[in-house]
C-alpha atoms as a PDB file:
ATOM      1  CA  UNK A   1     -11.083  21.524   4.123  1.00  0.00           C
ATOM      2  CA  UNK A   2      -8.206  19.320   4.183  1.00  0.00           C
ATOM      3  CA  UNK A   3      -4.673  21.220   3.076  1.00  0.00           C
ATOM      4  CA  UNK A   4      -2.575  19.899   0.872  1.00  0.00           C
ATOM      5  CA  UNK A   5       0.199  19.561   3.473  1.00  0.00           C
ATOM      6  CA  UNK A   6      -1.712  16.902   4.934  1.00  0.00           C
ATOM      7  CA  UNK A   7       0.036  14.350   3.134  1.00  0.00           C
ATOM      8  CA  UNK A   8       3.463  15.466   4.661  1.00  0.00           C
ATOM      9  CA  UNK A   9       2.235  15.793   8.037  1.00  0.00           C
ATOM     10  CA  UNK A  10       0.325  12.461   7.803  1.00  0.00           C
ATOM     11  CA  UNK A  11       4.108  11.033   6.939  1.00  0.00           C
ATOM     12  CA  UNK A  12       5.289  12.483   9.697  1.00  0.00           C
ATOM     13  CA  UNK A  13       3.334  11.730  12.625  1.00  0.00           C
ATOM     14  CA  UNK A  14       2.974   8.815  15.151  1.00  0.00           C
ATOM     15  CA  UNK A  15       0.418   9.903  17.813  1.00  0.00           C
ATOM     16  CA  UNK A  16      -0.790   7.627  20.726  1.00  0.00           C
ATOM     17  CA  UNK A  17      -3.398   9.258  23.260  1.00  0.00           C
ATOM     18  CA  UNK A  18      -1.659   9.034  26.761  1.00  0.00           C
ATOM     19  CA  UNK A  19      -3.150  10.675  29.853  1.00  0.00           C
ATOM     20  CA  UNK A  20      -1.505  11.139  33.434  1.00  0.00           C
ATOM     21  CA  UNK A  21      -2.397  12.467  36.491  1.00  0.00           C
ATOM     22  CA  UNK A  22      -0.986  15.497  37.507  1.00  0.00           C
ATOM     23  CA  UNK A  23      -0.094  17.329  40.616  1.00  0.00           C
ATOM     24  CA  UNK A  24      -0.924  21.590  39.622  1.00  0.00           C
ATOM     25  CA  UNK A  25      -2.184  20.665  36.314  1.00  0.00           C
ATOM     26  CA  UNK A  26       1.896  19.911  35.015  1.00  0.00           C
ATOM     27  CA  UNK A  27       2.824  16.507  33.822  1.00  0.00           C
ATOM     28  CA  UNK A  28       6.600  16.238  34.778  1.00  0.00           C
ATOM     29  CA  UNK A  29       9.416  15.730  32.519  1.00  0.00           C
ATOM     30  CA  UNK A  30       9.888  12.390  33.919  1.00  0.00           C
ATOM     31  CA  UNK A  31       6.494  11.149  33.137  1.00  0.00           C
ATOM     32  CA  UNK A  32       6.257  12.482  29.344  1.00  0.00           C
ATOM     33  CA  UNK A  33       9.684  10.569  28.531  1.00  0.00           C
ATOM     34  CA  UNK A  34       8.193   7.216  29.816  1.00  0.00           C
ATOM     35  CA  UNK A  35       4.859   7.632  27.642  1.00  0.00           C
ATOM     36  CA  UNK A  36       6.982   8.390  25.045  1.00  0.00           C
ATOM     37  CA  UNK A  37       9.064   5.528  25.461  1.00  0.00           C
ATOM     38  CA  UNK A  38       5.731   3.103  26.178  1.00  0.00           C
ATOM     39  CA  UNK A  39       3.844   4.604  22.950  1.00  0.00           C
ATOM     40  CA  UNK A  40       6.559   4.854  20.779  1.00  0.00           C
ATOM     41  CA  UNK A  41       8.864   2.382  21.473  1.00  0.00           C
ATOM     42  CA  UNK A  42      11.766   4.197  21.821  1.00  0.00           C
ATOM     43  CA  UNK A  43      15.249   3.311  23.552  1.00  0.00           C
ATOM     44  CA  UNK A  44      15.714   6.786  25.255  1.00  0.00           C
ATOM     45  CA  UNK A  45      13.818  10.123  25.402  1.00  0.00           C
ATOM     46  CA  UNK A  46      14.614  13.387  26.735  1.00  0.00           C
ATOM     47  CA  UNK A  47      12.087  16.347  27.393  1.00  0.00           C
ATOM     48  CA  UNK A  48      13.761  19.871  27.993  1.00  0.00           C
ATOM     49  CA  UNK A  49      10.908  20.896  30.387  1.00  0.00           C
ATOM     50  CA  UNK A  50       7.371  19.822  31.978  1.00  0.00           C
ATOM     51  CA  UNK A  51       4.502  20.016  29.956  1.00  0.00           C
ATOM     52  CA  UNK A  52       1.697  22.400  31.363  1.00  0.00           C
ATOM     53  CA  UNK A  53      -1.309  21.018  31.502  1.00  0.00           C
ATOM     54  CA  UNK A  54      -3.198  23.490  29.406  1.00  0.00           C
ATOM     55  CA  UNK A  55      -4.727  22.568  26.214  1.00  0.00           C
ATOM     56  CA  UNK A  56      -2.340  23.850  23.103  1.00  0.00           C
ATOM     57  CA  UNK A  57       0.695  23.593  25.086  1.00  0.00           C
ATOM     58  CA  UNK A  58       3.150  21.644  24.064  1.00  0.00           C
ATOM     59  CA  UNK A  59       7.190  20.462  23.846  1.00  0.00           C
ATOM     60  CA  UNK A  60       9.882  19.164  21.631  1.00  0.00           C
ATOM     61  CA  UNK A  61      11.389  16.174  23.239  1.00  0.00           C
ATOM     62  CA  UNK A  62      14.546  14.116  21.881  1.00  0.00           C
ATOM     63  CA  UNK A  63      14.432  10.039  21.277  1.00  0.00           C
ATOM     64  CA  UNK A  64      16.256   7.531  20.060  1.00  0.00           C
ATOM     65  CA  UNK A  65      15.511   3.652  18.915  1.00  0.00           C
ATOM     66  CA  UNK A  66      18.460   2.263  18.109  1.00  0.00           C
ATOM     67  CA  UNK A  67      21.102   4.425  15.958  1.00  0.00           C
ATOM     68  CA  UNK A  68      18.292   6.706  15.096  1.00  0.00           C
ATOM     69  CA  UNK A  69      17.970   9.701  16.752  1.00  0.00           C
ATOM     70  CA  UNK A  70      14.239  11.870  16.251  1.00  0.00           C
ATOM     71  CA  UNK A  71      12.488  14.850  17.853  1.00  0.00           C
ATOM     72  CA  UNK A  72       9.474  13.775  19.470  1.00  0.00           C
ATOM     73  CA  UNK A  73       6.025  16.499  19.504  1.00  0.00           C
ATOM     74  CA  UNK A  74       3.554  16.275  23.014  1.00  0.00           C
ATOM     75  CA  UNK A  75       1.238  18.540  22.914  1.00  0.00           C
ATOM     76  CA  UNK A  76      -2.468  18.761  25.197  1.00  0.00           C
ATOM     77  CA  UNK A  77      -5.262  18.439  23.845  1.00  0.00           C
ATOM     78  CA  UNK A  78      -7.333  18.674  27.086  1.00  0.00           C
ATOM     79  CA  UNK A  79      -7.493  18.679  30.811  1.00  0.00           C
ATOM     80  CA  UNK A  80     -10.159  16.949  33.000  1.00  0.00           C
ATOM     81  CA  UNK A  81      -9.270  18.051  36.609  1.00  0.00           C
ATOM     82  CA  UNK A  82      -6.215  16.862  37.684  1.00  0.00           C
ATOM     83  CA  UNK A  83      -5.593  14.780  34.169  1.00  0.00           C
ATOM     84  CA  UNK A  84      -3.746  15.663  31.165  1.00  0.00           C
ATOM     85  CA  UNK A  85      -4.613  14.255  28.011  1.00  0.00           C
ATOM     86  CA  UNK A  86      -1.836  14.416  25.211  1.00  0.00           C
ATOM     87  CA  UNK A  87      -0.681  13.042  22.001  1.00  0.00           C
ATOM     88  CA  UNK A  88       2.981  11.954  21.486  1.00  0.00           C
ATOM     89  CA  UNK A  89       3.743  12.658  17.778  1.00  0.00           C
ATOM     90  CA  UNK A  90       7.140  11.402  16.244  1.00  0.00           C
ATOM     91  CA  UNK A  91       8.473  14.680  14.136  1.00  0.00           C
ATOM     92  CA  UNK A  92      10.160  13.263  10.766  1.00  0.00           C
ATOM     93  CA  UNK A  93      10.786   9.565  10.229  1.00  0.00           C
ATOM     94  CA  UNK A  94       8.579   6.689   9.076  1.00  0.00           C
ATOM     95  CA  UNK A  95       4.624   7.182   8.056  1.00  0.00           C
ATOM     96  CA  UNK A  96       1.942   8.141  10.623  1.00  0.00           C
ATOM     97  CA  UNK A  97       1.157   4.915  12.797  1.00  0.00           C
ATOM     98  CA  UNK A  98      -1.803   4.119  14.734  1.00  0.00           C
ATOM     99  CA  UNK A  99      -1.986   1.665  17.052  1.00  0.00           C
ATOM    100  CA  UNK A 100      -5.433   0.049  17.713  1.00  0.00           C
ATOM    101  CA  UNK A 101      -6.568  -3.234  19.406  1.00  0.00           C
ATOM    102  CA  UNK A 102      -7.811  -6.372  17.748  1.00  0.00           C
ATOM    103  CA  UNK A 103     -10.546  -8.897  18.382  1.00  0.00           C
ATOM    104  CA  UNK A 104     -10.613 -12.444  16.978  1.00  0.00           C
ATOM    105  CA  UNK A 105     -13.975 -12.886  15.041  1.00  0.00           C
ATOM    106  CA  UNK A 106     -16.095 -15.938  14.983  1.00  0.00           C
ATOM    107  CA  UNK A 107     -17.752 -17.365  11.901  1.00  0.00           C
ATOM    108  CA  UNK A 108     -21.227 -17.918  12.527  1.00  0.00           C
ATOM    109  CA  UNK A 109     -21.970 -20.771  10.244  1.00  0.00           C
ATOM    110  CA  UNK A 110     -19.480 -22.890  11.762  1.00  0.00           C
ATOM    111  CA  UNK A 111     -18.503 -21.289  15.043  1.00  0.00           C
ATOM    112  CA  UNK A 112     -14.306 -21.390  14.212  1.00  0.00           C
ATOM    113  CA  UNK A 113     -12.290 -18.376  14.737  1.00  0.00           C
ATOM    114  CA  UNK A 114     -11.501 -16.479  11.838  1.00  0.00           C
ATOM    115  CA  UNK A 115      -8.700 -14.377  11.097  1.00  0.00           C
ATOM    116  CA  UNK A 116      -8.877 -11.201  14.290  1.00  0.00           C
ATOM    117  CA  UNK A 117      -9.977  -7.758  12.938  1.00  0.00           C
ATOM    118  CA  UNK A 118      -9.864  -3.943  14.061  1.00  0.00           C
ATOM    119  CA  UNK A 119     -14.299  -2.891  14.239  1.00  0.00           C
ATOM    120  CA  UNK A 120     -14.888  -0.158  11.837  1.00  0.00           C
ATOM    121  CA  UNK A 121     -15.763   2.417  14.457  1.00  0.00           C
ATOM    122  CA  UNK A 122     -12.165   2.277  16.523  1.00  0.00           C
ATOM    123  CA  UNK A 123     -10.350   2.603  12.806  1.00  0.00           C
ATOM    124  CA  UNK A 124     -12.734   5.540  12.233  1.00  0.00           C
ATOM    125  CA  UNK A 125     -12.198   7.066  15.641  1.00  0.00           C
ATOM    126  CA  UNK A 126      -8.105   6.737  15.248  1.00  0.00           C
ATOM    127  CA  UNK A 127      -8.365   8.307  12.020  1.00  0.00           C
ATOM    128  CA  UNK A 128     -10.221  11.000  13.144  1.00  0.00           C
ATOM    129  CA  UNK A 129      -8.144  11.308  16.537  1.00  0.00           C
ATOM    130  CA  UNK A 130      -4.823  11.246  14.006  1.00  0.00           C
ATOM    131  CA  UNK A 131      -6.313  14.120  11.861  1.00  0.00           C
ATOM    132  CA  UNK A 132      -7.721  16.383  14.565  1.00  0.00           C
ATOM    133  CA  UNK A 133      -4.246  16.207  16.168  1.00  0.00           C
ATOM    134  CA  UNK A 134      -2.407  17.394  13.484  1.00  0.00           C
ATOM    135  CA  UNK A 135      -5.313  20.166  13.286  1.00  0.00           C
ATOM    136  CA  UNK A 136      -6.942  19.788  10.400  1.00  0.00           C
ATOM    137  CA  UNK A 137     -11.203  20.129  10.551  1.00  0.00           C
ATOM    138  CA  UNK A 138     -12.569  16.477  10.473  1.00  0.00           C
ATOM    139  CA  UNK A 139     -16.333  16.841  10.656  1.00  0.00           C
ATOM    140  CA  UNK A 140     -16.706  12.579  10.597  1.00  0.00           C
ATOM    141  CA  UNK A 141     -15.274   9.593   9.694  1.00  0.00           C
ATOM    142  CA  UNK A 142     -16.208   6.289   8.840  1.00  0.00           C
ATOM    143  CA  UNK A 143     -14.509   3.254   8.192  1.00  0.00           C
ATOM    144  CA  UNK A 144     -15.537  -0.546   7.672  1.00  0.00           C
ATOM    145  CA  UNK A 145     -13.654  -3.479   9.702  1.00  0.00           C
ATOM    146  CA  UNK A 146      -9.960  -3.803   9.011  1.00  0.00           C
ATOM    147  CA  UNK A 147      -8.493  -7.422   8.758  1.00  0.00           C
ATOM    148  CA  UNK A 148      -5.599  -7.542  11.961  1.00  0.00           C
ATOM    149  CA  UNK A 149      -3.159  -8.964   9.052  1.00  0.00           C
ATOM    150  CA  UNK A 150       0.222  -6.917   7.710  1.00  0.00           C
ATOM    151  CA  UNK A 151      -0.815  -5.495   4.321  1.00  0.00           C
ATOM    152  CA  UNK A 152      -4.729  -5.571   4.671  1.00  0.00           C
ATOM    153  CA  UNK A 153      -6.055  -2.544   3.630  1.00  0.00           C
ATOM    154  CA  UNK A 154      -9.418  -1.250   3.895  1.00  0.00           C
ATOM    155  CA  UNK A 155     -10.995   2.497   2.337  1.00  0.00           C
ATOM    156  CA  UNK A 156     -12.756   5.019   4.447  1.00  0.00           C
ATOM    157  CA  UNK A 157     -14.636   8.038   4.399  1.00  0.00           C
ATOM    158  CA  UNK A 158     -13.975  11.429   5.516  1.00  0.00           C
ATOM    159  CA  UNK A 159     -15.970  14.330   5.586  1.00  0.00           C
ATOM    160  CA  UNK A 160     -14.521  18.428   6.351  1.00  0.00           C
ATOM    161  CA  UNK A 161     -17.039  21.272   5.905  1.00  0.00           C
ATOM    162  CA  UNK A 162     -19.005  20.262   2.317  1.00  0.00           C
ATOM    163  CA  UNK A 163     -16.192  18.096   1.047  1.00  0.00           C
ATOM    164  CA  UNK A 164     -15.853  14.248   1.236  1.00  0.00           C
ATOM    165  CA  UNK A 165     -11.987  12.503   1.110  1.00  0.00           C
ATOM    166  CA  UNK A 166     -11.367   8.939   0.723  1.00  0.00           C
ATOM    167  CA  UNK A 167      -8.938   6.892   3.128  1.00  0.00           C
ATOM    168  CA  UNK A 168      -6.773   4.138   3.049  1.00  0.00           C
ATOM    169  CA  UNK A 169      -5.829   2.517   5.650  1.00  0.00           C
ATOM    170  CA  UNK A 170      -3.127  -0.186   5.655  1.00  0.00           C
ATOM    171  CA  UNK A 171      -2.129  -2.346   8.301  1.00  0.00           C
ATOM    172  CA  UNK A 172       1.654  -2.714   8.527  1.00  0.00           C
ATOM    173  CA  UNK A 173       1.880  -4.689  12.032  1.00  0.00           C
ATOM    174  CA  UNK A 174       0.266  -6.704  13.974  1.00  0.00           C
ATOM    175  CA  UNK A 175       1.658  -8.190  17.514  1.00  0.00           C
ATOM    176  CA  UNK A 176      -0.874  -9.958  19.297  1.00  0.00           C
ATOM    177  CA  UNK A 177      -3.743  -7.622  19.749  1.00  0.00           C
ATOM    178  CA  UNK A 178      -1.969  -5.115  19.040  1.00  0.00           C
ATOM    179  CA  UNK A 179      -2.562  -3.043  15.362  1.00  0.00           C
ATOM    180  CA  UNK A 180      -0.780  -0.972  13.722  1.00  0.00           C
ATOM    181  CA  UNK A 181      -1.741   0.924  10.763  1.00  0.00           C
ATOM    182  CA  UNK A 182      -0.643   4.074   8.097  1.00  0.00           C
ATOM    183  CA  UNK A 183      -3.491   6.317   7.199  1.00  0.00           C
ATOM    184  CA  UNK A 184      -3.502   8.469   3.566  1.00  0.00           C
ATOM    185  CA  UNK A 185      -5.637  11.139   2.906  1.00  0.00           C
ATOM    186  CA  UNK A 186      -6.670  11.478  -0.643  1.00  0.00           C
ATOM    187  CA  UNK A 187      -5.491  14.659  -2.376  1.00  0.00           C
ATOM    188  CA  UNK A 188      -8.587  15.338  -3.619  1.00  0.00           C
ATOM    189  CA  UNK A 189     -12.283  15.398  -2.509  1.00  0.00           C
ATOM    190  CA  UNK A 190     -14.592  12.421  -4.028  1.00  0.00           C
ATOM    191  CA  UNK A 191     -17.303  14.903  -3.481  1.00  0.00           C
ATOM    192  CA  UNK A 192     -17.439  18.811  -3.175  1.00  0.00           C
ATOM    193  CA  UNK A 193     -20.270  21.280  -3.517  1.00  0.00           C
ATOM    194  CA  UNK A 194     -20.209  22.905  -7.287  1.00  0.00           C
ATOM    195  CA  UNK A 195     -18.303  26.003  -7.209  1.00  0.00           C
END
């Protein structure tokens, strides 16, 4: 079941998949601050230590963009040999954002491009990526196609255990093929078993 702390932690996380390859299963100080500064966007980052490459582990790094100064999560979620896999979470600050890549569509009637759009399944899979991060039990998510334009929003489904949330997904930048989007969990289930 999704808590009801969700909502907070939703508001508080930017997380962007990053993997490197790793000499004795540690990616190095060094490495972690320029993924942070590639995902996030930041001006500066500084991590205290290397992050071992064990899944769980994580650190607290430090980051600024521009006059704002933030505390930056990495934590593993899984090795494959000599590759760490990690997501870069932004601790406080602006609304969880999710970057995903757009494809121009084509109307088949009259063969023009239409405006680009995000498929349904890479939404749903970023949503559920998002969630499972911040450790909350996502059983499945799905999601229909998301217009690539700043303030489209689109609803999807989620489903923990016997319960069934609703969640909206709004885009709030687009930069070529790149996406960006906010994701809100409903409070509430839209179904639940009877209790």
């Amino acid at each position: 079941m999704i808590g009801s702390g969700r909502a907070a932690v939703l508001v508080a996380a930017f997380t962007a998949l990053a993997a490197l390859t790793a000499c004795a299963k540690v990616a190095t100080d060094d490495s972690v601050e320029e993924q942070i500064k590639s995902q996030l966007g930041t001006d500066s980052s500084d991590c205290p230590t290397d992050l071992q490459g064990e899944q769980g582990q994580s650190i607290v790094c430090k980051a600024t963009k521009g006059a704002e100064a933030f505390d930056v999560k990495v934590t593993v979620t899984s090795v494959a040999g000599d590759t760490i896999n990690f997501t870069i979470e932004r601790v406080g600050g602006p609304p969880a954002v999710v970057t995903s890549t757009a494809t121009p569509d084509t109307d088949t009637d009259t063969g023009t491009a239409t405006a680009p759009k995000v498929e349904g399944r890479s939404v749903a899979q970023s949503v559920l990526t998002q969630l499972a991060a911040d450790g909350k039990q996502v059983d499945e998510v799905s999601c229909p196609d998301l217009a690539a334009e700043v303030g489209a929003t689109q609803r999807c489904t989620l489903k923990a255990g016997a319960d069934t949330y609703g969640v909206t997904v709004t885009v709030t930048s687009v930069q070529g093929t790149d996406v960006k989007f906010d994701i809100q969990v409903d409070q509430t289930p839209i179904t639940s078993p009877s209790r």
